[in-house]
Protein backbone atom coordinates (compact mmCIF):
# COMPACT_ATOMS: atom_id res chain seq x y z
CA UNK A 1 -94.72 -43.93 60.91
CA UNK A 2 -91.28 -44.70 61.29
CA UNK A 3 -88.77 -45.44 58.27
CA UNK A 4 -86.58 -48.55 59.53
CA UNK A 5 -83.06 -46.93 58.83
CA UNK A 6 -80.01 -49.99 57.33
CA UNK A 7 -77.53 -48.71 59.16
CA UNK A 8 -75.41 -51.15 57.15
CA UNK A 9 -75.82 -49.23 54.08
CA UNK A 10 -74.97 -45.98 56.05
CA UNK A 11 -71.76 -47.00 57.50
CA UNK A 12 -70.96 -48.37 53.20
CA UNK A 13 -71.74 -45.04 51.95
CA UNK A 14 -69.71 -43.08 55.19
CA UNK A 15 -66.76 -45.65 54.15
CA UNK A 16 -67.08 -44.58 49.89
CA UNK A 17 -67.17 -41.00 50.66
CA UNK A 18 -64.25 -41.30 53.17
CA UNK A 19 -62.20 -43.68 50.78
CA UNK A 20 -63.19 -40.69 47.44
CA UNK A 21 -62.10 -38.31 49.52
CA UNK A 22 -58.65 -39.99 50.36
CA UNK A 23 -58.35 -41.08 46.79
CA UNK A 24 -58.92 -37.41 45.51
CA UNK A 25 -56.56 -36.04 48.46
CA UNK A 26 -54.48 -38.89 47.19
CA UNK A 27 -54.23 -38.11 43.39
CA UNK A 28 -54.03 -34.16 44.10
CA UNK A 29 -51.33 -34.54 45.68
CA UNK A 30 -49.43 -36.56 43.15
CA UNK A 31 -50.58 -34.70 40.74
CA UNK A 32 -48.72 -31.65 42.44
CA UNK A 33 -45.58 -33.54 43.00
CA UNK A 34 -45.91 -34.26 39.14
CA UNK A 35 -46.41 -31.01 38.45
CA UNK A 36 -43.17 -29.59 40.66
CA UNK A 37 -41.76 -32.12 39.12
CA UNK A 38 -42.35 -30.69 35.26
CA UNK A 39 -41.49 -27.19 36.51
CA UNK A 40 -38.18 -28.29 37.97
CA UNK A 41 -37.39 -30.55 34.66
CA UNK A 42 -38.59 -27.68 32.23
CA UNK A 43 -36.52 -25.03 34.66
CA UNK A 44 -33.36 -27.17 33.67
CA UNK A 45 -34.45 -27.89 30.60
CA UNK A 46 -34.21 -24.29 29.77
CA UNK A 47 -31.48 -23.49 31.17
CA UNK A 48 -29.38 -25.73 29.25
CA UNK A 49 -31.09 -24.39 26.04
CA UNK A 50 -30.06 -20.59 26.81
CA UNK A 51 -26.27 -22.14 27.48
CA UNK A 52 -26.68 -23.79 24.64
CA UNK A 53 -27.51 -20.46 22.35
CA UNK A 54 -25.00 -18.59 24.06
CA UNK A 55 -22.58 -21.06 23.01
CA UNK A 56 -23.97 -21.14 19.72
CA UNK A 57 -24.00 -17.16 19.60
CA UNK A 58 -20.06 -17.32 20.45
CA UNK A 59 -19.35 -19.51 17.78
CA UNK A 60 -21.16 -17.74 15.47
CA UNK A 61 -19.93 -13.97 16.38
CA UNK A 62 -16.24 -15.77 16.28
CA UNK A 63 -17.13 -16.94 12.81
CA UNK A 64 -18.58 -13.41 11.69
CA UNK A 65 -15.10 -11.81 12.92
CA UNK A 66 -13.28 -13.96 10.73
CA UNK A 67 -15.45 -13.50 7.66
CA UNK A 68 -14.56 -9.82 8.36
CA UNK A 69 -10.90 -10.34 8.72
CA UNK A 70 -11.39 -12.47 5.01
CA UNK A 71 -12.96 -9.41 3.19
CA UNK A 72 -10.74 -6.77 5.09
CA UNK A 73 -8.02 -9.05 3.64
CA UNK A 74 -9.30 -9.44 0.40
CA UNK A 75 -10.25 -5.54 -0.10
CA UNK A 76 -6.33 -4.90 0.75
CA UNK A 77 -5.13 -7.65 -1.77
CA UNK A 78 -4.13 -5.66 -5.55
CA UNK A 79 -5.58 -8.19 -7.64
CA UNK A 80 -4.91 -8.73 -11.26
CA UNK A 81 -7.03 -7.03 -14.71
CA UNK A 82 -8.78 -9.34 -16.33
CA UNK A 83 -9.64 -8.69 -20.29
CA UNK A 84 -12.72 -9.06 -21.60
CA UNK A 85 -13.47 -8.01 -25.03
CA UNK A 86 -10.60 -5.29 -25.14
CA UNK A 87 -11.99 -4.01 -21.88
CA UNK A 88 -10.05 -4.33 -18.49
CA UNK A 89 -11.89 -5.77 -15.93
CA UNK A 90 -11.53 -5.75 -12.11
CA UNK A 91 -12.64 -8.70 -10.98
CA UNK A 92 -12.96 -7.65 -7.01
CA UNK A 93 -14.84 -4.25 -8.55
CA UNK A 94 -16.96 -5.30 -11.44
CA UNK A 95 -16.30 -2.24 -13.03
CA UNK A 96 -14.86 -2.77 -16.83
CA UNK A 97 -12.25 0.42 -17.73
CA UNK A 98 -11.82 0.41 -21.80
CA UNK A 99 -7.90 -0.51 -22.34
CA UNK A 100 -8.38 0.63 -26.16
CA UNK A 101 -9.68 4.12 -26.40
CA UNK A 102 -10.15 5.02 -29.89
């Protein structure tokens, strides 16, 4: 008994296997493109960030040194009493030294 073969329907199913196995070949290898693609972009993309923070860093170590020239400034300056309740006050020091001793 012989099975009558379509070979119609062979040569259709030969041609969709062929044409999913482009398609995948196809789409893998834009999807790797894409891929190289977001490496590259994120590569940059980081790069710019860290110059950015380093710049950022400077401006804020240049802004710390002047702070520190301020209060090295400030500690140096003699700055007046101030009187509260009979009691001379300091007001860099907080300390209160009693002007009337009794």
């Amino acid at each position: 008994m012989r099975i009558p073969i379509n070979w119609n329907a062979v040569t259709a199913v030969c041609a969709i296997v062929v044409a999913v196995f482009t398609a995948s070949g196809w789409l893998t290898d834009g999807l790797r493109e894409d891929i190289r693609d977001l490496r590259q972009e994120m590569r940059e993309e980081f790069a710019e960030m860290r110059q950015e923070m380093r710049e950022g860093f400077a401006e804020t170590r240049e802004d710390i040194e002047v702070l520190q020239q301020d209060v090295a400034f400030i500690k140096g300056r003699s700055l007046p009493d101030q009187t509260i309740n009979g009691n001379a006050q300091r007001s860099d020091s907080g300390k209160q030294v009693n002007m009337n001793p009794e």
